[in-house]
N, C-alpha and C. Protein backbone atom coordinates (compact mmCIF):
# COMPACT_ATOMS: atom_id res chain seq x y z
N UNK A 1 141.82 166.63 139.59
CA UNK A 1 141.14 166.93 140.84
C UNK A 1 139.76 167.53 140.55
N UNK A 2 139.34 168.55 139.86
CA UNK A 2 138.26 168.83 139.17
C UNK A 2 137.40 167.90 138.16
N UNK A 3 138.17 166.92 137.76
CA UNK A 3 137.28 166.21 137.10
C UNK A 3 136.68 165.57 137.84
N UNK A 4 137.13 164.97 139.21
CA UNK A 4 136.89 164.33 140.37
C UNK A 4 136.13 164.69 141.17
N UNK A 5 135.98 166.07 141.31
CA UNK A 5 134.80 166.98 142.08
C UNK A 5 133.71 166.86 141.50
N UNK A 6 134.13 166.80 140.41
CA UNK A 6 133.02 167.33 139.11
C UNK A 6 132.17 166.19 139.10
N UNK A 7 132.66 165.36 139.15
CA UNK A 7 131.74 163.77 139.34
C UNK A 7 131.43 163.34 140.11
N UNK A 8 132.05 163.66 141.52
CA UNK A 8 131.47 163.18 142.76
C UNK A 8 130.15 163.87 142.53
N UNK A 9 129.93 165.77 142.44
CA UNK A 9 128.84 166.52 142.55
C UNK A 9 127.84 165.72 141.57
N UNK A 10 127.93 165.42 140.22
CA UNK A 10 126.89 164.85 139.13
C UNK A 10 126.13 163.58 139.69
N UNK A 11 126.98 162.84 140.50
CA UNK A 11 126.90 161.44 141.36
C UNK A 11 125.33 162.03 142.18
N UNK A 12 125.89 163.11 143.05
CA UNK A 12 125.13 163.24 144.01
C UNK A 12 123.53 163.97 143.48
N UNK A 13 124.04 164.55 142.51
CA UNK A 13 122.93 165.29 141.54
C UNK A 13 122.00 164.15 141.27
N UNK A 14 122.77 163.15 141.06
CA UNK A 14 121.72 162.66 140.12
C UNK A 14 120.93 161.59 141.27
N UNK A 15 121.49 161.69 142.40
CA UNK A 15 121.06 160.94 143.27
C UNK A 15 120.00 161.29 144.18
N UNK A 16 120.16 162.48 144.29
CA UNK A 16 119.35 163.33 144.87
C UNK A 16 118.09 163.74 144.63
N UNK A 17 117.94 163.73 143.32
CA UNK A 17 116.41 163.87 142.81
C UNK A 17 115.48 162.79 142.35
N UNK A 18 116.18 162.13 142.02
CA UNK A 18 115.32 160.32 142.31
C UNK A 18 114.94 160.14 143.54
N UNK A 19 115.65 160.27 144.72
CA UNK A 19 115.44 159.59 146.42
C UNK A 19 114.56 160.98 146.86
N UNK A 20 114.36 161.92 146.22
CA UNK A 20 112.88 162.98 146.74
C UNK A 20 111.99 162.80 145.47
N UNK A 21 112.28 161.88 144.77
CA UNK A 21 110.74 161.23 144.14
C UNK A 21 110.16 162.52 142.70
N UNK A 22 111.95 163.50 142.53
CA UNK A 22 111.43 164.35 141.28
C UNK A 22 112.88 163.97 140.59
N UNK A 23 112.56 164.06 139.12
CA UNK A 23 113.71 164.06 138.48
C UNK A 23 113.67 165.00 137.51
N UNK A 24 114.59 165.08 136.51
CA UNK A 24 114.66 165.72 135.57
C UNK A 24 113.54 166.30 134.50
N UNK A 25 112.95 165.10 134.14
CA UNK A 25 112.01 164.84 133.04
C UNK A 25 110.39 165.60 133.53
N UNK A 26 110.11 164.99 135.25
CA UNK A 26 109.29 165.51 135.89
C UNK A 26 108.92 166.79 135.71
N UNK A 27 110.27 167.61 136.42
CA UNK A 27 110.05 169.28 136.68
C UNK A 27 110.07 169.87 134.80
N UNK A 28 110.98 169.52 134.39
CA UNK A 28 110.98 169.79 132.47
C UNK A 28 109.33 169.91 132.14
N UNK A 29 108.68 169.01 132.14
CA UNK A 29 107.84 168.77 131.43
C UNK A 29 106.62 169.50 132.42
N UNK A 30 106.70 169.85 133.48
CA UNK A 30 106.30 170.66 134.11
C UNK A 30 106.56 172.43 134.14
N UNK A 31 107.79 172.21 133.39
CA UNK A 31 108.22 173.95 132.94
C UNK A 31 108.87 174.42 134.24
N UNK A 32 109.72 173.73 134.79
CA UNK A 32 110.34 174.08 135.99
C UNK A 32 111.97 173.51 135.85
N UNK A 33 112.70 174.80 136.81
CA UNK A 33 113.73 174.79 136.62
C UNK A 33 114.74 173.86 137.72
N UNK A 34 115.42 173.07 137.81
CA UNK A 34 115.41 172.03 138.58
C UNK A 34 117.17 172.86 139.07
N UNK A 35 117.25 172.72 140.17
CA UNK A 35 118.61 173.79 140.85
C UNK A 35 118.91 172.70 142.28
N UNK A 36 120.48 173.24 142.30
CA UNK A 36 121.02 172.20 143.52
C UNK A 36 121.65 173.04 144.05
N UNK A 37 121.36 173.53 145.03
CA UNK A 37 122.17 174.52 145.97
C UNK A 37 121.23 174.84 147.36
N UNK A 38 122.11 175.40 148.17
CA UNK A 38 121.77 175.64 149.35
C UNK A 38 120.93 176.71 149.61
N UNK A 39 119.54 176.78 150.06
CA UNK A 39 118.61 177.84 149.85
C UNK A 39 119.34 178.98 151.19
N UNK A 40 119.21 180.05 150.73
CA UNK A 40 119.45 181.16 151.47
C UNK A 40 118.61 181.29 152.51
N UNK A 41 119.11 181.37 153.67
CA UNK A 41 118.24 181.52 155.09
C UNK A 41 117.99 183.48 155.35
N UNK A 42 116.67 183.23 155.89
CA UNK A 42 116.53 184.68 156.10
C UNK A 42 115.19 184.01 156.80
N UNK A 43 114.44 185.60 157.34
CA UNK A 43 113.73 185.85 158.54
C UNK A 43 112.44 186.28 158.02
N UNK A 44 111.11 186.13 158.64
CA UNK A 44 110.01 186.23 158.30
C UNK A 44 109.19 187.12 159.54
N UNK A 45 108.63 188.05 159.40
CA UNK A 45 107.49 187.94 160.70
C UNK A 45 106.28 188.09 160.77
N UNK A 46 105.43 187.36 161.07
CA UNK A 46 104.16 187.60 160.78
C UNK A 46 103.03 188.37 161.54
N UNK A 47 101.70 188.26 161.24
CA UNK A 47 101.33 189.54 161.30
C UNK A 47 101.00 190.30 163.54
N UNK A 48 101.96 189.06 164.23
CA UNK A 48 100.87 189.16 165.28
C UNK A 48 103.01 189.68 166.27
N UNK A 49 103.98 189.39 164.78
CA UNK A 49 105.22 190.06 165.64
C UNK A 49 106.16 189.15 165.51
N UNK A 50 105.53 187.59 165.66
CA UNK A 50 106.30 186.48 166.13
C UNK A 50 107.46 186.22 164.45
N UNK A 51 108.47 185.87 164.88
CA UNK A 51 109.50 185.70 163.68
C UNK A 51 109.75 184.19 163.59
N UNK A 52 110.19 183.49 162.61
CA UNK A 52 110.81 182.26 162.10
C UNK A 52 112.27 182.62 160.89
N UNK A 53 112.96 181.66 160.50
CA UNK A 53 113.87 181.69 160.04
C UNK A 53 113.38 180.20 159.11
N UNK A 54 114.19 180.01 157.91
CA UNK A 54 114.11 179.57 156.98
C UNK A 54 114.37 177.92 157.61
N UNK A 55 116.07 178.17 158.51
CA UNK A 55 116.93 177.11 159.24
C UNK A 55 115.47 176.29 160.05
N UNK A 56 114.77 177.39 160.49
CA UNK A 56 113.68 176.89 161.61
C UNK A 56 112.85 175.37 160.53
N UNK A 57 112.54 175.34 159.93
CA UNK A 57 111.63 174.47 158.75
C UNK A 57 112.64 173.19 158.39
N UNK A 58 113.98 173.02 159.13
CA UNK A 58 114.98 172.28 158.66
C UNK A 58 113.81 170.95 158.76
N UNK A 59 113.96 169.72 158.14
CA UNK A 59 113.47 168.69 158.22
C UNK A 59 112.00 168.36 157.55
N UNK A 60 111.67 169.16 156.78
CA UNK A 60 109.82 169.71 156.09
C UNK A 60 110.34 170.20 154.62
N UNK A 61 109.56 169.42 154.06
CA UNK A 61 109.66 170.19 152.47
C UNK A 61 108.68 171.64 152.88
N UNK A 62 109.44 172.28 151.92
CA UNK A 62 108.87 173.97 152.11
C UNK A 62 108.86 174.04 150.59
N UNK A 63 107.28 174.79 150.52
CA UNK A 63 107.49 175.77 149.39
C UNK A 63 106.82 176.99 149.29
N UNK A 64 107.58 177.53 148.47
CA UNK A 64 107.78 178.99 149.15
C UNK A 64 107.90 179.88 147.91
N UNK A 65 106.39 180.67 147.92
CA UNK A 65 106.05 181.34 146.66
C UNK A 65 105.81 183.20 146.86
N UNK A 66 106.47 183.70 145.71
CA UNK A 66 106.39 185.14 146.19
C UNK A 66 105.64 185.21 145.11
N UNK A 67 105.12 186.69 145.11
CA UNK A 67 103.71 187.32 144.36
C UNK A 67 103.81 189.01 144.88
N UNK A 68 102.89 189.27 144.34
CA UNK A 68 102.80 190.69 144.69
C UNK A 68 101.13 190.81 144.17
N UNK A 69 100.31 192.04 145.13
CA UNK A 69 98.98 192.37 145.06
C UNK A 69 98.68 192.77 143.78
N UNK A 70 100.18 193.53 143.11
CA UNK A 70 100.13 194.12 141.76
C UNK A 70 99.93 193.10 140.63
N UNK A 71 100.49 192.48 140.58
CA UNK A 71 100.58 190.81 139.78
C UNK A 71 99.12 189.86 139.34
N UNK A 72 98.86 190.30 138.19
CA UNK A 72 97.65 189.90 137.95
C UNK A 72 97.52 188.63 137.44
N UNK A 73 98.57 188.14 137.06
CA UNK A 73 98.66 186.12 137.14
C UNK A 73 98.95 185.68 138.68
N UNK A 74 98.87 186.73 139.83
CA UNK A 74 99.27 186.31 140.81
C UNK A 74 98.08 185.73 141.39
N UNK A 75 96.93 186.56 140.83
CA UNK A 75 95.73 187.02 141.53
C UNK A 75 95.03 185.69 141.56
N UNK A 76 94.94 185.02 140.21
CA UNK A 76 94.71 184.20 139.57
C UNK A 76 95.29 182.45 140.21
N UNK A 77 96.41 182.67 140.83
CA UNK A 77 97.41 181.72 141.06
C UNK A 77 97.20 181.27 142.55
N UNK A 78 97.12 182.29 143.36
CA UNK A 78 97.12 182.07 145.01
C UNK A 78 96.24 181.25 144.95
N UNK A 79 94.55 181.16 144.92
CA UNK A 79 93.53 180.41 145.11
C UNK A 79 94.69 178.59 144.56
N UNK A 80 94.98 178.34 143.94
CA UNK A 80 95.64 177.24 143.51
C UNK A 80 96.57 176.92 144.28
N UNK A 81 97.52 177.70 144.71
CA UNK A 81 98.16 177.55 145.44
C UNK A 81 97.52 177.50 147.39
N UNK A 82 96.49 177.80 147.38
CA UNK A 82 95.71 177.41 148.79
C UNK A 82 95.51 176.29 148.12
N UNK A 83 94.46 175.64 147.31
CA UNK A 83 93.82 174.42 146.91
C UNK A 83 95.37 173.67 147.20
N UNK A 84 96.03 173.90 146.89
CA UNK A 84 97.07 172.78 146.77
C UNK A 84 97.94 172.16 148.37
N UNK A 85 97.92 173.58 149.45
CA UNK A 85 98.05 173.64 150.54
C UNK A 85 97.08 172.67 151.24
N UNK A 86 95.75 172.98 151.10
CA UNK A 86 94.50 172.27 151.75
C UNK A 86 94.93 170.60 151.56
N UNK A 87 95.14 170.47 150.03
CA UNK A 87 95.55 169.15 150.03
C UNK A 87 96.50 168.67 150.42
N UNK A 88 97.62 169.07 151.00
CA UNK A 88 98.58 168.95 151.82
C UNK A 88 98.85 168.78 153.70
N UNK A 89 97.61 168.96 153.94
CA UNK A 89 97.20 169.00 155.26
C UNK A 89 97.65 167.66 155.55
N UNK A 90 98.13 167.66 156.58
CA UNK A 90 98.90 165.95 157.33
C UNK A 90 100.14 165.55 156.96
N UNK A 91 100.82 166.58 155.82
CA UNK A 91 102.27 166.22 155.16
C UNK A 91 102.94 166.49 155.96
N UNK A 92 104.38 166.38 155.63
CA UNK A 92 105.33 167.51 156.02
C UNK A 92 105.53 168.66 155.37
N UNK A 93 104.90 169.58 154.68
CA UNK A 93 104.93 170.38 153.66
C UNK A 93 104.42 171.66 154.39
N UNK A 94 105.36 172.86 154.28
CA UNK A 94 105.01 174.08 154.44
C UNK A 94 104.86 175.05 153.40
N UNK A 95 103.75 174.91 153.14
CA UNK A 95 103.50 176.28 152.01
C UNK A 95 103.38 177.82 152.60
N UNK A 96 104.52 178.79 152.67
CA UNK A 96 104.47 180.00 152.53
C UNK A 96 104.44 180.91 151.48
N UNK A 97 103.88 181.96 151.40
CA UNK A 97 103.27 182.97 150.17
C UNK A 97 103.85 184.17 151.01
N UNK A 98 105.37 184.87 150.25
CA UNK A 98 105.45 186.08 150.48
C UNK A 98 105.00 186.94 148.98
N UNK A 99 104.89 188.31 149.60
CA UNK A 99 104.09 189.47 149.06
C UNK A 99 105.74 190.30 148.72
N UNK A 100 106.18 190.83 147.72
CA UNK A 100 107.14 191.56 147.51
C UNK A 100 106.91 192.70 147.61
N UNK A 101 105.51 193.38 147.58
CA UNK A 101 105.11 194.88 147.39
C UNK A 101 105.54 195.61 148.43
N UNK A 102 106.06 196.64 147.78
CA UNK A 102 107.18 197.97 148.68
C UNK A 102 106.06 198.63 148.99
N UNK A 103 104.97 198.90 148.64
CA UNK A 103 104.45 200.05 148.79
C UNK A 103 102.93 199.84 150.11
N UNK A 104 102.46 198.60 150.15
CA UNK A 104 101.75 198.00 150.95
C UNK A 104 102.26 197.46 152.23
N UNK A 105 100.88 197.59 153.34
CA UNK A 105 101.66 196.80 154.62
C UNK A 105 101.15 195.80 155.12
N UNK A 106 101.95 194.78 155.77
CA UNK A 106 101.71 193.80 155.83
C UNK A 106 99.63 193.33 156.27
N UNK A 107 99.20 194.68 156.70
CA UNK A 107 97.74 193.65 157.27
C UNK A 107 97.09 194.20 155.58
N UNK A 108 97.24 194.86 154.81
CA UNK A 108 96.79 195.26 153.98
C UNK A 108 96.89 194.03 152.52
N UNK A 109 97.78 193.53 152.96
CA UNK A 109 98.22 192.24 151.79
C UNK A 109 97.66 190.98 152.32
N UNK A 110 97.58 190.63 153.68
CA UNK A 110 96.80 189.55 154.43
C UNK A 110 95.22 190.03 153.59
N UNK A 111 94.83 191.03 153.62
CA UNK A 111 93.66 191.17 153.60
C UNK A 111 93.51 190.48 152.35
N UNK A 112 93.73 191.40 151.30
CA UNK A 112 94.06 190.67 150.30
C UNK A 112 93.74 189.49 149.77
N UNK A 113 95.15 188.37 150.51
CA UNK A 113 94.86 187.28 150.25
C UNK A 113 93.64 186.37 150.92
N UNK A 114 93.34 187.31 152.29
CA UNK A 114 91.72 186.52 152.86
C UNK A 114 90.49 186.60 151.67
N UNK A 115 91.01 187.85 151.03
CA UNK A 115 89.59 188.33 150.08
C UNK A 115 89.64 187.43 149.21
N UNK A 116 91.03 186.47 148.31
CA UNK A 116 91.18 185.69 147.49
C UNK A 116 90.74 184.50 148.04
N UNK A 117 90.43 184.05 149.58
CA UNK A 117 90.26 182.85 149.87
C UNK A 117 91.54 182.44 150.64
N UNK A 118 92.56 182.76 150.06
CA UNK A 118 93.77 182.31 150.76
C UNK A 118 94.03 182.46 152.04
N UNK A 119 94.61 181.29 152.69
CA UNK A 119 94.80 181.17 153.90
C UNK A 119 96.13 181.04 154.67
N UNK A 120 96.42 180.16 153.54
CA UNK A 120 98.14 179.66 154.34
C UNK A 120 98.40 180.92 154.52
N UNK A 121 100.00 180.26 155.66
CA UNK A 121 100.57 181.76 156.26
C UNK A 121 101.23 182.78 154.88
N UNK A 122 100.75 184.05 155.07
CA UNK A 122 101.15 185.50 153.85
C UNK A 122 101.95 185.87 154.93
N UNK A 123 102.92 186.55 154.44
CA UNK A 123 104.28 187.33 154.99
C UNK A 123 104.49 188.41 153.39
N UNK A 124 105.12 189.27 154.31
CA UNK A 124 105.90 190.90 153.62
C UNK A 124 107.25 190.68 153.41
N UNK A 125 107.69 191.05 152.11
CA UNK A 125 108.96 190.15 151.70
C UNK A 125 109.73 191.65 152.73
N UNK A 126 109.26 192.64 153.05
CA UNK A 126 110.17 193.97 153.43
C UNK A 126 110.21 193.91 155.24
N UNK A 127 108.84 193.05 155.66
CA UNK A 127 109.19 193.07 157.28
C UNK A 127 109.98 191.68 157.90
N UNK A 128 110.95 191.50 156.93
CA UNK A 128 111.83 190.41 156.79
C UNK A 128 113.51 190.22 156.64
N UNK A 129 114.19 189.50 156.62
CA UNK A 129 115.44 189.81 155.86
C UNK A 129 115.97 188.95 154.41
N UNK A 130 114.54 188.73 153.77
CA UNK A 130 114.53 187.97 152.91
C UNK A 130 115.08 188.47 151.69
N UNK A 131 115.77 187.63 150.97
CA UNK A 131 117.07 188.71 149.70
C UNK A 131 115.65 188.67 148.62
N UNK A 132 116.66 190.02 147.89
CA UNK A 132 114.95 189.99 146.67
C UNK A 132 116.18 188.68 145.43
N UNK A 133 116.89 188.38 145.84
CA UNK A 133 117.55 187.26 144.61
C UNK A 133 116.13 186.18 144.61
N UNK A 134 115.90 186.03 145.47
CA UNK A 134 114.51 184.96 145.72
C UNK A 134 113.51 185.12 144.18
N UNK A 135 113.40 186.58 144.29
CA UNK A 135 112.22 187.13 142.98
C UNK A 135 113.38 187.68 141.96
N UNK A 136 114.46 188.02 141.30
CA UNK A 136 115.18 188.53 141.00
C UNK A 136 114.68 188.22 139.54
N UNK A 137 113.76 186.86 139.18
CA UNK A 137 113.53 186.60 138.16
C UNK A 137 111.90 186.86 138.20
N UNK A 138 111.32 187.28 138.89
CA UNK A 138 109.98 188.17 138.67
C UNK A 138 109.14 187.41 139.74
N UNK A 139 108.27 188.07 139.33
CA UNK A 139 106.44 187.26 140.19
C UNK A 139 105.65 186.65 138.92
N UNK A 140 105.14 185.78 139.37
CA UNK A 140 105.29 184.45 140.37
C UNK A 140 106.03 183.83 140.12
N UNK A 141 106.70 183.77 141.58
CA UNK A 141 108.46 181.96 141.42
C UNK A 141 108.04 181.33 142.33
N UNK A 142 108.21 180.62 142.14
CA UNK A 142 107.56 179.38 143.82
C UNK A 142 109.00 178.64 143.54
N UNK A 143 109.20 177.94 144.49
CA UNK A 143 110.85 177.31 145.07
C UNK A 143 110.38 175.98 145.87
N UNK A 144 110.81 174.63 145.70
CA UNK A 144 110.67 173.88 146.57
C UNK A 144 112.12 173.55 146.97
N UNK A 145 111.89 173.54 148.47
CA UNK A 145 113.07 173.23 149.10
C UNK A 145 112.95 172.00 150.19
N UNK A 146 114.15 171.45 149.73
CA UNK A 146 113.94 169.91 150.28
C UNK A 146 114.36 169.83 151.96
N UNK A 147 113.92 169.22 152.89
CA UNK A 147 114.02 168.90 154.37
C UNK A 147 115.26 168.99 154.85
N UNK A 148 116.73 169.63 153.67
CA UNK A 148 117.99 168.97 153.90
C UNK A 148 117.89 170.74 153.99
N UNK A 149 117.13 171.77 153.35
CA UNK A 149 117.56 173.03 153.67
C UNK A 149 118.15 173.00 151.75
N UNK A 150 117.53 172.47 150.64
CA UNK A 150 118.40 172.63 149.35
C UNK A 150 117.22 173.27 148.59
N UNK A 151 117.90 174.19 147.42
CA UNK A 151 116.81 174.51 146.58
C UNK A 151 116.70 173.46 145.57
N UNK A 152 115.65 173.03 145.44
CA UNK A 152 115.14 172.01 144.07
C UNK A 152 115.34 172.14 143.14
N UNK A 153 114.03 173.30 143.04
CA UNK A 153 113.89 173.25 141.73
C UNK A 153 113.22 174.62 141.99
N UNK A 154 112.48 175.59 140.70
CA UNK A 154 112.18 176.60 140.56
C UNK A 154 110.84 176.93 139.33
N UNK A 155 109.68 177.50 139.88
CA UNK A 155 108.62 177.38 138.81
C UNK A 155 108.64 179.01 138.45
N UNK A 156 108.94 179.50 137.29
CA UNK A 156 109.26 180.97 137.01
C UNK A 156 107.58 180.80 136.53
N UNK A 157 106.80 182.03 136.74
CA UNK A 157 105.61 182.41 136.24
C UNK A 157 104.52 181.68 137.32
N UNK A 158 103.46 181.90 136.30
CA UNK A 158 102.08 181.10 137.14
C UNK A 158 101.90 179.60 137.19
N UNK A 159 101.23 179.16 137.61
CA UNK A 159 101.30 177.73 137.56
C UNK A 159 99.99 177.36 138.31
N UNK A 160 98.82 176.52 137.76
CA UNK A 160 97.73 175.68 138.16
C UNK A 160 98.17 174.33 139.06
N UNK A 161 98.52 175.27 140.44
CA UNK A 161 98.94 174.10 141.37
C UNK A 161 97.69 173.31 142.06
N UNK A 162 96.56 173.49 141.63
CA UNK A 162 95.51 172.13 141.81
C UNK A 162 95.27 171.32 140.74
N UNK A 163 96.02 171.90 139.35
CA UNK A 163 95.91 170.40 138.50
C UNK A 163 96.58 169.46 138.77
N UNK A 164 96.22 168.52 138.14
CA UNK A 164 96.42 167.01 138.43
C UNK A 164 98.26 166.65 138.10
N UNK A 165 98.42 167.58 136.94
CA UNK A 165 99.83 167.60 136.65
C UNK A 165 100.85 168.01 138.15
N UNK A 166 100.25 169.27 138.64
CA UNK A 166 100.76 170.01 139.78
C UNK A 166 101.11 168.95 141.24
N UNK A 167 99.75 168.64 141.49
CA UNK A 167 99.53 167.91 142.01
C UNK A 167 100.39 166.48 142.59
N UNK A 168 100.31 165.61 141.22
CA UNK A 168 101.42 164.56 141.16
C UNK A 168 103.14 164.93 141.31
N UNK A 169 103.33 166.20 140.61
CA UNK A 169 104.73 166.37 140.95
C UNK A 169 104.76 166.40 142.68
N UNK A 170 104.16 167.81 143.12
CA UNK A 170 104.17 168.18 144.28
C UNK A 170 104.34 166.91 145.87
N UNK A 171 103.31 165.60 145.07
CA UNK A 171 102.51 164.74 146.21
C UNK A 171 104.10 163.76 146.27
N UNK A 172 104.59 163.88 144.47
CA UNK A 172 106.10 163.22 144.82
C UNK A 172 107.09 164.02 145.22
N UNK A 173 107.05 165.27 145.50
CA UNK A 173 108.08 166.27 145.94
C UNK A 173 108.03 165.90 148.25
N UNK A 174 106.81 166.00 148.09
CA UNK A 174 106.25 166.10 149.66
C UNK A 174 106.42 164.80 150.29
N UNK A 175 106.32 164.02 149.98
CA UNK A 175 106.31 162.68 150.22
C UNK A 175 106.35 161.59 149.36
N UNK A 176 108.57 161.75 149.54
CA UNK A 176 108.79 160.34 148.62
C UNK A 176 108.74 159.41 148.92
N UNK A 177 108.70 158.07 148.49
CA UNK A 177 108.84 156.84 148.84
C UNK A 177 109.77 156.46 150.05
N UNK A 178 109.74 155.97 151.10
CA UNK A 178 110.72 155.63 151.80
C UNK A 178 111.51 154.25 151.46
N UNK A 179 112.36 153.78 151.89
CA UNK A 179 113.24 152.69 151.48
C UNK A 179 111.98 151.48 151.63
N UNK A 180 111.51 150.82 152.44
CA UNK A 180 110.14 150.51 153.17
C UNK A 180 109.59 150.54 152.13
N UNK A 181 108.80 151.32 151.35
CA UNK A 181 107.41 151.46 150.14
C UNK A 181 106.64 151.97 151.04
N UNK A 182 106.43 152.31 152.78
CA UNK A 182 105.41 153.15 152.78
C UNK A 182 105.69 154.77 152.72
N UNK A 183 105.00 155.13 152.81
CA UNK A 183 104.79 157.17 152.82
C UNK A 183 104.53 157.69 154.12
N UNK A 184 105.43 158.62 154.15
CA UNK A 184 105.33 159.45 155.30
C UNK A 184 104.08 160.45 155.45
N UNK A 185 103.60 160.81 156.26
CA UNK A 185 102.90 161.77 156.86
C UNK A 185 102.88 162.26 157.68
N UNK A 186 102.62 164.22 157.73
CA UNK A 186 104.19 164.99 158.55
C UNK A 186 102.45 166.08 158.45
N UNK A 187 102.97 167.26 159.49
CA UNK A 187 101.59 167.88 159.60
C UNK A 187 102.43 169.44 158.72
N UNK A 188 101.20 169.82 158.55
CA UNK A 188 101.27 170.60 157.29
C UNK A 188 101.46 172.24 158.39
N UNK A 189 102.22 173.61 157.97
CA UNK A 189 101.85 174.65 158.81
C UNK A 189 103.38 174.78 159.42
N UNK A 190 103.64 176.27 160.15
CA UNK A 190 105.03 176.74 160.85
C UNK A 190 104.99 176.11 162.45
N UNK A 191 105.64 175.69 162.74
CA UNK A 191 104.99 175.60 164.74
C UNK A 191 105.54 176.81 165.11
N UNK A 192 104.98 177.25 165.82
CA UNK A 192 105.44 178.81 166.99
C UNK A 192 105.41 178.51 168.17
């Protein structure tokens, strides 16, 4: 009976990351950790009150990067991670950037990231109910999570998400092939 589980799940594993256009070799050679499980739902609010939930994004690749003001590969990283957002405009792709810092408040970390250039939506991992398991393995992790509500895959550290390497994974993470051969295009951002 377990061997039977065991293979249905590998079946689906292996099915699953071909038909969202990343596989194994992709995220590897990219230095990313490739994970199949159900991303943990929790709550966000941003800076004007209004809240979302993780469930809310069902149907949109999300990715979803924590950092902290303290984090000096972070500092370095956000601008890339906007560049990479900008180029994402018209997807289905939501890029959020939470801030883990206990000691800062939320308009103080917006600022922040305005001063870096950064734009996409910044959120406070503390005016939230977001688990710290998310960062449990440090700053910077970015997480892509697929339209089904699954965690992907996992980038531990910094990462030059406007190189061309970044880029190509991401453009096949955001928009895979449909059965068809054409590509979807989905608008980029939270609706409220």
């Amino acid at each position: 009976m377990r061997l039977a589980r065991f293979a249905s799940l590998a079946f689906l594993w292996l099915v699953t990351l071909p038909a969202l256009g990343l596989d194994a070799d992709a995220l590897e050679s990219r230095h990313m950790q490739q994970l199949e499980e159900t991303a943990p739902d929790f709550l966000l609010r941003d800076g004007s009150g209004r809240t979302f939930h993780l469930t809310d994004l069902r149907g949109r690749a999300v990715i979803l990067h924590f950092w902290a003001t303290w984090c000096k590969p972070c500092r370095k990283e956000l601008p890339t991670l906007q560049a990479m957002a900008s180029r994402l405009a018209g997807s289905n792709a939501v890029v959020i950037a939470v801030a883990i810092d206990a000691k800062s408040d939320a308009a103080s970390v917006r600022r922040y990231a305005v001063d870096l250039g950064v734009t996409i939506p910044v959120y406070l991992a503390s005016e939230g109910t977001i688990s710290d398991r998310y960062w449990s393995w440090g700053v910077p992790v970015t997480y892509l999570i697929d339209p089904e509500g699954r965690l992907i895959a996992r980038s531990l550290g910094p990462r030059d998400w406007a190189s061309a390497s970044m880029r190509a994974l991401i453009g096949q993470f955001v928009a895979p092939p449909s059965p068809g051969g054409a590509e979807s295009h989905w608008r980029i951002g939270i609706q409220r």
